[in-house]
C-alpha atoms as a PDB file:
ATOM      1  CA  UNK A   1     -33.563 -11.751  24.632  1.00  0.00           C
ATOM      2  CA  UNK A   2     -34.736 -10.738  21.400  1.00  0.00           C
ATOM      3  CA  UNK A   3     -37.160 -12.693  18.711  1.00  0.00           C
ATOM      4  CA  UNK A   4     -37.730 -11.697  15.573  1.00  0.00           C
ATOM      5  CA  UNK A   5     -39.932 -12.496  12.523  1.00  0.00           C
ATOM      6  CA  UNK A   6     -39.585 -11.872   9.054  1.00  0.00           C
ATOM      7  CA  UNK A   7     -42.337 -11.758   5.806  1.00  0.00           C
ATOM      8  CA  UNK A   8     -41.007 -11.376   2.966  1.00  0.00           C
ATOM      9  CA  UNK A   9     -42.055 -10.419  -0.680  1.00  0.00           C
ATOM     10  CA  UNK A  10     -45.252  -9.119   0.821  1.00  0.00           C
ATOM     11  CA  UNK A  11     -46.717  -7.220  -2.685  1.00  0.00           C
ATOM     12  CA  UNK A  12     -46.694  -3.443  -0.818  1.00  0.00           C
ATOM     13  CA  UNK A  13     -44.416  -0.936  -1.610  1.00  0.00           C
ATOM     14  CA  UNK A  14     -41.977  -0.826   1.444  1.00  0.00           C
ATOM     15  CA  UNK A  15     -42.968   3.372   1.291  1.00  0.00           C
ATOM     16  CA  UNK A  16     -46.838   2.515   2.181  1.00  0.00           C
ATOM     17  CA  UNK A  17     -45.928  -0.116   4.226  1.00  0.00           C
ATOM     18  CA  UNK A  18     -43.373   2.316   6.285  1.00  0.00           C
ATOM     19  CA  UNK A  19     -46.093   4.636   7.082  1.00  0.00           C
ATOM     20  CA  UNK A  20     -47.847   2.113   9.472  1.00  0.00           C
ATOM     21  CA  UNK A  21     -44.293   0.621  10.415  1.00  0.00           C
ATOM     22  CA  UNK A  22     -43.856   4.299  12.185  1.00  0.00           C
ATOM     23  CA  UNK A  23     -47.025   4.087  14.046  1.00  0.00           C
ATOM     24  CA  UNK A  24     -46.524   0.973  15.950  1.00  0.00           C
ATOM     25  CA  UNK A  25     -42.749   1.253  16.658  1.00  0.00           C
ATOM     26  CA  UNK A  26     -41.780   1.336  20.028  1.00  0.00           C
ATOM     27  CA  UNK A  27     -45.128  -0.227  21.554  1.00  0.00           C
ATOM     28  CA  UNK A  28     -46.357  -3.199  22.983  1.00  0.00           C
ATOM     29  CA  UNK A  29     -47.701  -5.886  21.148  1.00  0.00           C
ATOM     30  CA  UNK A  30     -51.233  -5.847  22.088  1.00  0.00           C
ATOM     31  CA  UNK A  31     -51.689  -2.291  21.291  1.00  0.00           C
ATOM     32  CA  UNK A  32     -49.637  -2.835  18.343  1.00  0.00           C
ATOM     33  CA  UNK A  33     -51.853  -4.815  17.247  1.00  0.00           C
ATOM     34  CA  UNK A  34     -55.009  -2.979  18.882  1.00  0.00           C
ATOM     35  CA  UNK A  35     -54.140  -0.109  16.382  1.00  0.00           C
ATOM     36  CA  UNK A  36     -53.308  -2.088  13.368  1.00  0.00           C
ATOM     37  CA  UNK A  37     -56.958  -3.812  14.036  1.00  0.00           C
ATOM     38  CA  UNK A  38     -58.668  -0.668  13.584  1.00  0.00           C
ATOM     39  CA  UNK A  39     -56.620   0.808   9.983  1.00  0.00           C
ATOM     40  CA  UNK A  40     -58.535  -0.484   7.427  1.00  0.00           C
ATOM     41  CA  UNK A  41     -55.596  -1.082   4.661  1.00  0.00           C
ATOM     42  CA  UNK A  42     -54.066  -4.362   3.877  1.00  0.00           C
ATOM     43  CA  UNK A  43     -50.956  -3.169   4.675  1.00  0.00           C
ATOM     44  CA  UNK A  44     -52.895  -3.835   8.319  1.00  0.00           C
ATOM     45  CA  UNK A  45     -53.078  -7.109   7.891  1.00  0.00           C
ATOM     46  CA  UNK A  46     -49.798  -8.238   6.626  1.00  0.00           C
ATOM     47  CA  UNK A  47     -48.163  -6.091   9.376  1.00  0.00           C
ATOM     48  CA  UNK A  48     -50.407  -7.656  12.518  1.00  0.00           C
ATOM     49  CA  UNK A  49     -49.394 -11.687  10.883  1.00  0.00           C
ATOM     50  CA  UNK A  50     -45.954 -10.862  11.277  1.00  0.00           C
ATOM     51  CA  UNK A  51     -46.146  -8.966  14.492  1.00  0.00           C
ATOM     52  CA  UNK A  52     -48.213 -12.112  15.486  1.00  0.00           C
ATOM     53  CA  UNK A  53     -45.912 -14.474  14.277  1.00  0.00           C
ATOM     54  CA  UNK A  54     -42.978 -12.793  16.519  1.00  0.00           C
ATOM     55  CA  UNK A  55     -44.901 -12.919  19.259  1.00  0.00           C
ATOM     56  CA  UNK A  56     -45.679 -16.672  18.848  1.00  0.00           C
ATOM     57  CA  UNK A  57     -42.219 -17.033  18.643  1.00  0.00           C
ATOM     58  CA  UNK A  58     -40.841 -15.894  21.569  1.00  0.00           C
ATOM     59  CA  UNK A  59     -44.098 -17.333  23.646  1.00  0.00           C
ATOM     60  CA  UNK A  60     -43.161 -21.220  21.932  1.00  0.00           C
ATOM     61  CA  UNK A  61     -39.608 -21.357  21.488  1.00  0.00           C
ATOM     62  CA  UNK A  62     -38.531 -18.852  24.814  1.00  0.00           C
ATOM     63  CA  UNK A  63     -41.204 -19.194  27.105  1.00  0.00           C
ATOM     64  CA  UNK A  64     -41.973 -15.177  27.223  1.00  0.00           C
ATOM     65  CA  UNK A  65     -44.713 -14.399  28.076  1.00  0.00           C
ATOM     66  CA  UNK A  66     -46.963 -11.893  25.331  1.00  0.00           C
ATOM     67  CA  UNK A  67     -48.162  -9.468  27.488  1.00  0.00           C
ATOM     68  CA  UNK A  68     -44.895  -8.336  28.050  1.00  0.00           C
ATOM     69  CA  UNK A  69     -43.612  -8.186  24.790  1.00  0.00           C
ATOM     70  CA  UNK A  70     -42.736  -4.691  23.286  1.00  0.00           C
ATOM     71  CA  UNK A  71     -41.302  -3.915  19.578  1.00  0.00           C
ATOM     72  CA  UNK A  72     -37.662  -3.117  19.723  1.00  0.00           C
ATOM     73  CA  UNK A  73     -37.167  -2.885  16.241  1.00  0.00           C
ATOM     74  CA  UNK A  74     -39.396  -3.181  13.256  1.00  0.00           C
ATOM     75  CA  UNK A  75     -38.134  -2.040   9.989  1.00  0.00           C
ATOM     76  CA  UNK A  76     -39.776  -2.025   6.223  1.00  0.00           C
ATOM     77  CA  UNK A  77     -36.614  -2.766   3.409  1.00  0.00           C
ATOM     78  CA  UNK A  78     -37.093  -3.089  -0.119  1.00  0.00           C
ATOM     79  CA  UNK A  79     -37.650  -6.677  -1.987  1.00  0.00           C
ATOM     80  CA  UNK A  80     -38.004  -7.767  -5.690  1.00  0.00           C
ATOM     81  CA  UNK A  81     -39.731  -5.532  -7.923  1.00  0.00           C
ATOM     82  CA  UNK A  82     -41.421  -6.667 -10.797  1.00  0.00           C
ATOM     83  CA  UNK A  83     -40.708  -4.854 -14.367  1.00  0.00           C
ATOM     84  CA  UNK A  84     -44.071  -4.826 -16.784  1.00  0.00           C
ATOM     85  CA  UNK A  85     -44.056  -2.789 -19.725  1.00  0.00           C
ATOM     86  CA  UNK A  86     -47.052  -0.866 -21.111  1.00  0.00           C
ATOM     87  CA  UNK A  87     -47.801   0.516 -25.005  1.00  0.00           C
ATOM     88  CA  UNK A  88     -46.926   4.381 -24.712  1.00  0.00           C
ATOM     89  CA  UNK A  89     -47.339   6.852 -27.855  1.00  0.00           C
ATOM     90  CA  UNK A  90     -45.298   6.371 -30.852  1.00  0.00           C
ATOM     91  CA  UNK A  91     -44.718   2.360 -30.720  1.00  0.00           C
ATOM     92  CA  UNK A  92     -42.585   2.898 -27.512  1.00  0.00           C
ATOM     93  CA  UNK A  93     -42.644   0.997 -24.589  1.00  0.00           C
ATOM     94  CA  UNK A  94     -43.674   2.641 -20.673  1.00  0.00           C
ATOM     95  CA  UNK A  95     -42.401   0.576 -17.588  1.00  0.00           C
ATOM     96  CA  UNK A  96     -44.888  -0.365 -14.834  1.00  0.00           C
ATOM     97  CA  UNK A  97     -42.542  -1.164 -11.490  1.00  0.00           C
ATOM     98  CA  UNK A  98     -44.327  -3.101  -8.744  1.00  0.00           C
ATOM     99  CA  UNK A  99     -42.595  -2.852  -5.987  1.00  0.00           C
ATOM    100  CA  UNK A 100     -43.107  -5.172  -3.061  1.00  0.00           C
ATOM    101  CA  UNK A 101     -40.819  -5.175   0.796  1.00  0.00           C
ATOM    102  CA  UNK A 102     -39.983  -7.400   3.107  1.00  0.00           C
ATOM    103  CA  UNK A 103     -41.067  -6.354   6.758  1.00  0.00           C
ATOM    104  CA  UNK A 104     -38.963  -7.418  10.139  1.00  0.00           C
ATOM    105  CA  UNK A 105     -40.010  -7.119  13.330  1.00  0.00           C
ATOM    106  CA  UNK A 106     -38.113  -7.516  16.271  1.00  0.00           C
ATOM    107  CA  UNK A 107     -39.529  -8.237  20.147  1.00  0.00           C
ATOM    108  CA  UNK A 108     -38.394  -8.564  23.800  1.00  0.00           C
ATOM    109  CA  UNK A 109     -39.390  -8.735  27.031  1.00  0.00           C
ATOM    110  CA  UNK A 110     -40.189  -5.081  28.674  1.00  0.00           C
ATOM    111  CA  UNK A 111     -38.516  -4.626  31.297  1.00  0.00           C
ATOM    112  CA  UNK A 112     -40.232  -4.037  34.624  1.00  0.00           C
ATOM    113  CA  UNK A 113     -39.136  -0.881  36.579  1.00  0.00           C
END
């Protein structure tokens, strides 16, 4: 059975967030979250809650047990970005586009062979 937790509107670009998304795709949870402990960005942070939170998920509401969980899916997508303008040369007006993602991550049990 799969769980899965979502954050959303999380302030990072969805392009810096992918970057660690890559690195922990595919593993289990505890060294998910082994690596993610040890990358000093924020990015680190908001990805661990959310792996956390998936985990606490299927432990509560499915009775899985953690150590067993692996990442099946985990995925970065765009969200709202926010539009600020800037004074350029000339009177004119420069955008400023922050960009912020909303990050999914999907767990099951691994199965024992």
């Amino acid at each position: 059975m799969e769980v899965m937790a979502i954050a959303r509107n999380t302030g990072i670009p969805s392009l810096k967030m992918r970057l660690l998304v890559d690195t922990v795709r595919g593993k289990k949870v505890s060294d998910a979250l082994a690596i993610l402990a040890f990358t000093p960005t924020p990015t680190a942070k908001i990805l661990a809650k959310v792996i956390k939170s998936a985990a606490a998920n299927a432990e509560n509401n499915y009775q899985m047990y953690p150590q067993n969980l692996r990442i099946v899916k985990i995925f970065a997508d765009e969200a709202r970005t926010l539009r600020r303008f800037r004074a350029g040369p000339r009177g004119r007006a420069k955008p400023i586009l922050k960009r912020s993602s909303h990050v999914t991550v999907v767990v099951a049990e691994q199965q024992e062979a």
